[in-house]
N, C-alpha and C. Protein backbone atom coordinates (compact mmCIF):
# COMPACT_ATOMS: atom_id res chain seq x y z
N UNK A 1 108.68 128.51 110.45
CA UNK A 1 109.22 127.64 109.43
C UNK A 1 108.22 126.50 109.17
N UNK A 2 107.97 126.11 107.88
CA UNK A 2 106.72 125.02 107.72
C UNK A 2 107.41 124.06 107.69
N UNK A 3 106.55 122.77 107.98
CA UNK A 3 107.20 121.41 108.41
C UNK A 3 107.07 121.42 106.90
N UNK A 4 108.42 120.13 106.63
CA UNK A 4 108.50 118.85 105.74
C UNK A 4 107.43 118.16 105.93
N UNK A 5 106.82 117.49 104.76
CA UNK A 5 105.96 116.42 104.53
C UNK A 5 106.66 115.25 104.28
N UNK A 6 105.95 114.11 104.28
CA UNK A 6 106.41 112.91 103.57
C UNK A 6 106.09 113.38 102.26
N UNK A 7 104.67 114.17 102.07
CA UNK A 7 104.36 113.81 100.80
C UNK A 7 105.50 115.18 99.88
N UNK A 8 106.36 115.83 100.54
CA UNK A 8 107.24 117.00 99.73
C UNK A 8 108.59 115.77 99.90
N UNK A 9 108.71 114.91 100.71
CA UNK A 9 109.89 113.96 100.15
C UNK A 9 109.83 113.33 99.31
N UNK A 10 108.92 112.84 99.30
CA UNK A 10 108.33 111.76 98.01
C UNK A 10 108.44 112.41 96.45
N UNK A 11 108.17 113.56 96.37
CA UNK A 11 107.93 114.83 95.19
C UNK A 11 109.59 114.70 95.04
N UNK A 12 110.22 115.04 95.51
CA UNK A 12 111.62 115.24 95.34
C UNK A 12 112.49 113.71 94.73
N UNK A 13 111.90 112.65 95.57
CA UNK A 13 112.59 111.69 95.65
C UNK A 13 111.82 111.04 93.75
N UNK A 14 111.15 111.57 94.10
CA UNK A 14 110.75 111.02 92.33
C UNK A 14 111.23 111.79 90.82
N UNK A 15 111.41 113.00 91.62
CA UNK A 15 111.92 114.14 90.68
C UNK A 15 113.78 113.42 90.46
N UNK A 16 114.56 113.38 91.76
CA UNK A 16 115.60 112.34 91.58
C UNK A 16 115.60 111.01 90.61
N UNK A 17 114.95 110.41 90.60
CA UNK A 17 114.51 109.31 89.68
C UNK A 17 114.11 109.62 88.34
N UNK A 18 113.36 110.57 88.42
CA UNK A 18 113.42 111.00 86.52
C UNK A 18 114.43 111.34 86.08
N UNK A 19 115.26 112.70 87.11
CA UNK A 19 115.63 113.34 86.15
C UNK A 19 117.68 111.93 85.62
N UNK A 20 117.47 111.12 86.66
CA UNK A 20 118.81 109.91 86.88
C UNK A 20 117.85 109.02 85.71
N UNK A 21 117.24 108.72 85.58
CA UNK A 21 115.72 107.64 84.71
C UNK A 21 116.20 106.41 85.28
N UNK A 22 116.17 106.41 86.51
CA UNK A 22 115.99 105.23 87.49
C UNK A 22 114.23 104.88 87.66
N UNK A 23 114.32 103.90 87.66
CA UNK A 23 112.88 103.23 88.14
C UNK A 23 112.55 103.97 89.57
N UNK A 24 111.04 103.86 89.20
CA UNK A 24 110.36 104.97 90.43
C UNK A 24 109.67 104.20 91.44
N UNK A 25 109.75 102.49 91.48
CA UNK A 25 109.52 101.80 92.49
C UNK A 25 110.68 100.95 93.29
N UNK A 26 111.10 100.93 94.19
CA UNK A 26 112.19 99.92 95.23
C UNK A 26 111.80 98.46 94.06
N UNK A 27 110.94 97.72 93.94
CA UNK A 27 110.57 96.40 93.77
C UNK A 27 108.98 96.40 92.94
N UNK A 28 109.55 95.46 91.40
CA UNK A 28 108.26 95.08 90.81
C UNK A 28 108.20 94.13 90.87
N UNK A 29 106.86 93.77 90.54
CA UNK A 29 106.42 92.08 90.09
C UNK A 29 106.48 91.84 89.19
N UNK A 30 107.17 90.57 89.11
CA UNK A 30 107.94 89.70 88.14
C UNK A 30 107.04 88.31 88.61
N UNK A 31 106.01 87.97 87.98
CA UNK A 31 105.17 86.51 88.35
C UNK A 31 104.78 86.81 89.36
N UNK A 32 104.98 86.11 90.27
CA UNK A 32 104.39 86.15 91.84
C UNK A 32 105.80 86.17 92.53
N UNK A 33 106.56 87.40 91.88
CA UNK A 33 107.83 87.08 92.85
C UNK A 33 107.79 89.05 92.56
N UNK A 34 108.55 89.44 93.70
CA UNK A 34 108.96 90.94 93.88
C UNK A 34 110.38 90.97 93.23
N UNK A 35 110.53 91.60 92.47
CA UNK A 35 112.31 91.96 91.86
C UNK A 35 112.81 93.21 92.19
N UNK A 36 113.91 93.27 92.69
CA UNK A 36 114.95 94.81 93.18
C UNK A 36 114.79 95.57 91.93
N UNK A 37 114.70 97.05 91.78
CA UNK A 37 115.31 97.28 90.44
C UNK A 37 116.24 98.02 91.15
N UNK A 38 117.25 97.63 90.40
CA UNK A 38 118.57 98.55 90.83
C UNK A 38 118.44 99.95 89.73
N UNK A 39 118.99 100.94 90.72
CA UNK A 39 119.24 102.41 90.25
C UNK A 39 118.00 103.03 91.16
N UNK A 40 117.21 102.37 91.92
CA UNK A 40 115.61 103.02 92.41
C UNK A 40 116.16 104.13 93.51
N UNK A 41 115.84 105.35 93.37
CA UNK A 41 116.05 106.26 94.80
C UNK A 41 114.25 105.59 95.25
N UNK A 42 115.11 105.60 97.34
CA UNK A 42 113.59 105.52 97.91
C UNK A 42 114.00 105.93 99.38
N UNK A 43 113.00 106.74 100.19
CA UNK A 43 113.21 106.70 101.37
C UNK A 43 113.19 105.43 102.37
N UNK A 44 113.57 105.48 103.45
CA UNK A 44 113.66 104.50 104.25
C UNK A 44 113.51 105.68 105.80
N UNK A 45 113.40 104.55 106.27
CA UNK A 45 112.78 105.23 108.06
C UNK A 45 112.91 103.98 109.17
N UNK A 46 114.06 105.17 109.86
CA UNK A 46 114.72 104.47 111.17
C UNK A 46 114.45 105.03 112.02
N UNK A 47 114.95 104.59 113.18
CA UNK A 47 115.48 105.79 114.37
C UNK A 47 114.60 107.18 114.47
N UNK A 48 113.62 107.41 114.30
CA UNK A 48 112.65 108.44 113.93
C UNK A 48 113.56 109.68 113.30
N UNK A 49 114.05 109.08 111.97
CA UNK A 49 114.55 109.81 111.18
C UNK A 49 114.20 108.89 109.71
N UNK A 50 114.55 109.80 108.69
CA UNK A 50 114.41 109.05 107.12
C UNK A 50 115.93 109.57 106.42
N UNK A 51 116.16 108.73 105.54
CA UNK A 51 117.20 108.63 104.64
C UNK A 51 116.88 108.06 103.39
N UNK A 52 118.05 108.85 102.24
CA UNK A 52 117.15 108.51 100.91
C UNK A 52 118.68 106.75 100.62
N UNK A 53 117.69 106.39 100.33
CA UNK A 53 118.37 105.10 99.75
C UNK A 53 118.37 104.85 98.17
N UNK A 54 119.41 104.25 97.28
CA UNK A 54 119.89 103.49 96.14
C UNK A 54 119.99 102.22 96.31
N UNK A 55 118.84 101.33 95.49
CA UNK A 55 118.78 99.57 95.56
C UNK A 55 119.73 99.77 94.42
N UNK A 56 121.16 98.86 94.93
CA UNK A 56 122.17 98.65 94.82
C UNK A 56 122.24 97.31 93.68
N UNK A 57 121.65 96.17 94.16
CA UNK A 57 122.09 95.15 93.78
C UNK A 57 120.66 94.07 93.42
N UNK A 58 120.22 93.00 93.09
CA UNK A 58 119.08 92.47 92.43
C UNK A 58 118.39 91.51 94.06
N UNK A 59 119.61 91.69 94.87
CA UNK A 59 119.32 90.63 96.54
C UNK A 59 118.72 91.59 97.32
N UNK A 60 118.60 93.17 96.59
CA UNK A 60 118.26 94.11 97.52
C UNK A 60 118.58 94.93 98.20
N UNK A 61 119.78 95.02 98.19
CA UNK A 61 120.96 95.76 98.94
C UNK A 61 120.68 97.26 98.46
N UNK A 62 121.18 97.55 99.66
CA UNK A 62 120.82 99.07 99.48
C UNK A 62 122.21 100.10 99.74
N UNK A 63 122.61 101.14 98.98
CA UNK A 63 123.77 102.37 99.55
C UNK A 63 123.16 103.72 100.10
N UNK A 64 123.77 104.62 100.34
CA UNK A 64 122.89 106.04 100.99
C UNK A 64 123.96 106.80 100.67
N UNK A 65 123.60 107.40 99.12
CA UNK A 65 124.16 108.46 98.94
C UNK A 65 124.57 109.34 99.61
N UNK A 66 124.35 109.72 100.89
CA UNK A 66 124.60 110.97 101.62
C UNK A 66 125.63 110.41 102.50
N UNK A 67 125.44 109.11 102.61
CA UNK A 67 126.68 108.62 103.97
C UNK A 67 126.02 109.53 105.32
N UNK A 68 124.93 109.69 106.02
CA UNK A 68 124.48 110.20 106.92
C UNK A 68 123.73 109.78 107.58
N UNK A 69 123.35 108.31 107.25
CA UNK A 69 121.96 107.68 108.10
C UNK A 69 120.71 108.10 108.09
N UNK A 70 120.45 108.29 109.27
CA UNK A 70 119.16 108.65 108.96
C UNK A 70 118.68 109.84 110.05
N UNK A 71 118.31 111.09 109.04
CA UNK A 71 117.83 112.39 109.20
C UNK A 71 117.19 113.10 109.84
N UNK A 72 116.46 113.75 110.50
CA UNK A 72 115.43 115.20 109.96
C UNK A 72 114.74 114.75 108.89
N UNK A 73 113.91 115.20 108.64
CA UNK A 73 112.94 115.27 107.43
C UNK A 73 113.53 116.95 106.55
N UNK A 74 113.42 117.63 107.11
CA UNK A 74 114.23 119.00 106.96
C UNK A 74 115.66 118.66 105.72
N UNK A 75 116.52 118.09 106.97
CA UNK A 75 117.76 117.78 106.57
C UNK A 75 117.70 116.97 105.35
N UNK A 76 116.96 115.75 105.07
CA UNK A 76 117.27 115.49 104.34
C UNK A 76 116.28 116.10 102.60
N UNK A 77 115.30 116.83 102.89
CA UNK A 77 114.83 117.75 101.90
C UNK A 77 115.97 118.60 101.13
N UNK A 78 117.15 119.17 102.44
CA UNK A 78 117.88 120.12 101.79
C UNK A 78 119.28 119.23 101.43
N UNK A 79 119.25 118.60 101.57
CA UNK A 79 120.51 117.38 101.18
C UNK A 79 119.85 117.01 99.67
N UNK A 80 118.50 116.42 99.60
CA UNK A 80 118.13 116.08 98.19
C UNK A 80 117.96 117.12 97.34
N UNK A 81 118.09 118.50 97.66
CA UNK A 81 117.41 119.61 96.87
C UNK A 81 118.98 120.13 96.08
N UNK A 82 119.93 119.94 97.04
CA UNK A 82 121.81 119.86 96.94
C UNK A 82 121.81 118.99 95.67
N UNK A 83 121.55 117.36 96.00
CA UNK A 83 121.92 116.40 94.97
C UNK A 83 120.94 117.18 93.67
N UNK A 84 120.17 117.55 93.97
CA UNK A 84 119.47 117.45 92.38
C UNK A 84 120.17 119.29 91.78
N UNK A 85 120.90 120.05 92.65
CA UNK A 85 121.22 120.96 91.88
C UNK A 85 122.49 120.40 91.04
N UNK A 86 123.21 119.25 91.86
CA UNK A 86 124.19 119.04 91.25
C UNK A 86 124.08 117.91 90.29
N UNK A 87 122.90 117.64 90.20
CA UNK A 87 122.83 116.50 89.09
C UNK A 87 122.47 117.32 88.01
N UNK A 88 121.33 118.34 87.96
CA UNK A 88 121.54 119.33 87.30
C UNK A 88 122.88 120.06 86.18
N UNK A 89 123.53 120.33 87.74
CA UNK A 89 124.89 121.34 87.28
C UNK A 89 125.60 120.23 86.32
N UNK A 90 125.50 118.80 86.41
CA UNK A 90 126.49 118.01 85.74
C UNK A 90 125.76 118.19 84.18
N UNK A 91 125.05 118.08 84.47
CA UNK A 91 124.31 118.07 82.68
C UNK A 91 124.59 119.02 82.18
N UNK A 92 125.07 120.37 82.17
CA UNK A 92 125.26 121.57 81.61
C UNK A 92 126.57 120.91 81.22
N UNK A 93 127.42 120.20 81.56
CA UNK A 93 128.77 120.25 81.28
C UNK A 93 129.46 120.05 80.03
């Protein structure tokens, strides 16, 4: 079985962001100040696991779509590959 990459999460996690047309960075610059954009999918990395995160709010706050913490690299490839069939499946509707 071939490992997950960061760089095959990242591919996915941006493909999430187009196809939602959420901003494809956590935080831009605004002057010399960093701004949240809310709607951003981004990974995050804990516990020697990753989880995909939603900046929630403009203070930074973050939700986790999956309600699962934090992952496998595996796990959460096939968790994001799930969300995007069903973000998919919703658009046909």
């Amino acid at each position: 079985m071939e490992r997950i990459t960061e760089k095959q999460l990242q591919a996915v996690v941006d493909r999430i962001n187009s196809i939602t047309n959420s901003p494809n960075e956590p935080y831009a610059k605004v002057g010399d100040k960093y701004v949240a954009q809310i709607g951003n999918y981004h990974l995050s990395h804990a516990y020697g696991g990753v989880s995909l995160e939603r900046m929630s709010n403009d203070g930074g706050g973050v939700t986790q779509p999956f309600g699962c913490g934090h992952v496998s690299k595996r796990d959460l490839y096939n968790r994001m590959q799930a969300f995007i069939s069903g973000l998919d499946a919703g658009k046909g509707e």
